[in-house]
Protein backbone atom coordinates (compact mmCIF):
# COMPACT_ATOMS: atom_id res chain seq x y z
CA UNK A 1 -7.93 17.91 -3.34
CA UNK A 2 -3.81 17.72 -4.13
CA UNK A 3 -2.56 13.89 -4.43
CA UNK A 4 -0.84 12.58 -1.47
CA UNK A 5 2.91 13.95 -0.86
CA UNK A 6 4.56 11.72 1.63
CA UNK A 7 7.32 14.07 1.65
CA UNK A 8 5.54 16.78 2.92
CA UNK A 9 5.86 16.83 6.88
CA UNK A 10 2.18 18.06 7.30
CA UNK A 11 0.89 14.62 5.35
CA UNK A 12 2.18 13.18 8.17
CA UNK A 13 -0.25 15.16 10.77
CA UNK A 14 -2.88 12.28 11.68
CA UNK A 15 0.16 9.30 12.07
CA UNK A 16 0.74 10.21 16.11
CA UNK A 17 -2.49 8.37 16.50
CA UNK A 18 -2.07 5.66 13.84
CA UNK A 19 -1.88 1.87 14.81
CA UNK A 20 1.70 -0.22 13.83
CA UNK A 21 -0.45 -1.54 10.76
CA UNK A 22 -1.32 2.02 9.58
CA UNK A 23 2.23 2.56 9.78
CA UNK A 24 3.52 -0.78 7.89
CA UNK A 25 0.60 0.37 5.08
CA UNK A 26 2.80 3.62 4.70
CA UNK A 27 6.05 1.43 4.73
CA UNK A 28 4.92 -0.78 2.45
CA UNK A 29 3.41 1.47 -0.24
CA UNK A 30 6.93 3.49 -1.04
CA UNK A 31 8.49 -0.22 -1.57
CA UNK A 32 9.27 0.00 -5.10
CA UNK A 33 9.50 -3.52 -5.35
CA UNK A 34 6.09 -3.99 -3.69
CA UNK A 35 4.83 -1.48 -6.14
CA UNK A 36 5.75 -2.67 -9.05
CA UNK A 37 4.52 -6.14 -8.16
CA UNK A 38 1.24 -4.87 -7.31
CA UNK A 39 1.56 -2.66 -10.52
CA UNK A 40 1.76 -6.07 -12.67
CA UNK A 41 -0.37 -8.30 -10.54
CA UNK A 42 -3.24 -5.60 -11.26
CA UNK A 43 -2.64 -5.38 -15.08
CA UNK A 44 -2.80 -9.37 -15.48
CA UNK A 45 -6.15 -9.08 -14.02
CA UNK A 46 -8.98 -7.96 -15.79
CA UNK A 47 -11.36 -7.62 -12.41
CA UNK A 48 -8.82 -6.08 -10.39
CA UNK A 49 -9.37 -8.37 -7.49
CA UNK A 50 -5.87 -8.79 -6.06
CA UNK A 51 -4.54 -12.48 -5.80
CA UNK A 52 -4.05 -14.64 -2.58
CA UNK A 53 -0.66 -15.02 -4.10
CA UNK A 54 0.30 -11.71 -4.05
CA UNK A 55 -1.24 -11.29 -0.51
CA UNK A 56 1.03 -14.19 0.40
CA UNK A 57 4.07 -13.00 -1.20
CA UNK A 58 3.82 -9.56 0.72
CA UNK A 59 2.74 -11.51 3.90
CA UNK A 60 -0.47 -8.88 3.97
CA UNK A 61 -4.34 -8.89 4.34
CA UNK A 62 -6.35 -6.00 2.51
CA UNK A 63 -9.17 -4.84 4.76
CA UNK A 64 -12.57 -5.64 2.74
């Protein structure tokens, strides 16, 4: 299966059903900022597990 394009207009199909946090998720994950944060919180941790901090910081909640 091809990795994710979010330039592509037909990755966009299933978002005229998607709920406002489905849409933040998509806002959120191009912020290069938030990316590179989440980039370096992940490599300071050796299980992965992403910090309350970092949830905080980014005022999110990752579904379990």
């Amino acid at each position: 299966m091809p990795e994710f394009d979010w330039r592509l207009p037909e990755s966009y199909n299933g978002l005229q059903e998607a709920e406002t946090t489905d849409i933040a998720w998509e806002c959120l994950r191009r912020n290069a900022d938030y990316r590179r944060d989440f980039e370096a919180m992940i490599a300071s941790r050796p299980d992965g597990e992403v910090t309350a901090e970092f949830r905080r910081s980014w005022g999110i909640c990752f579904r379990p």
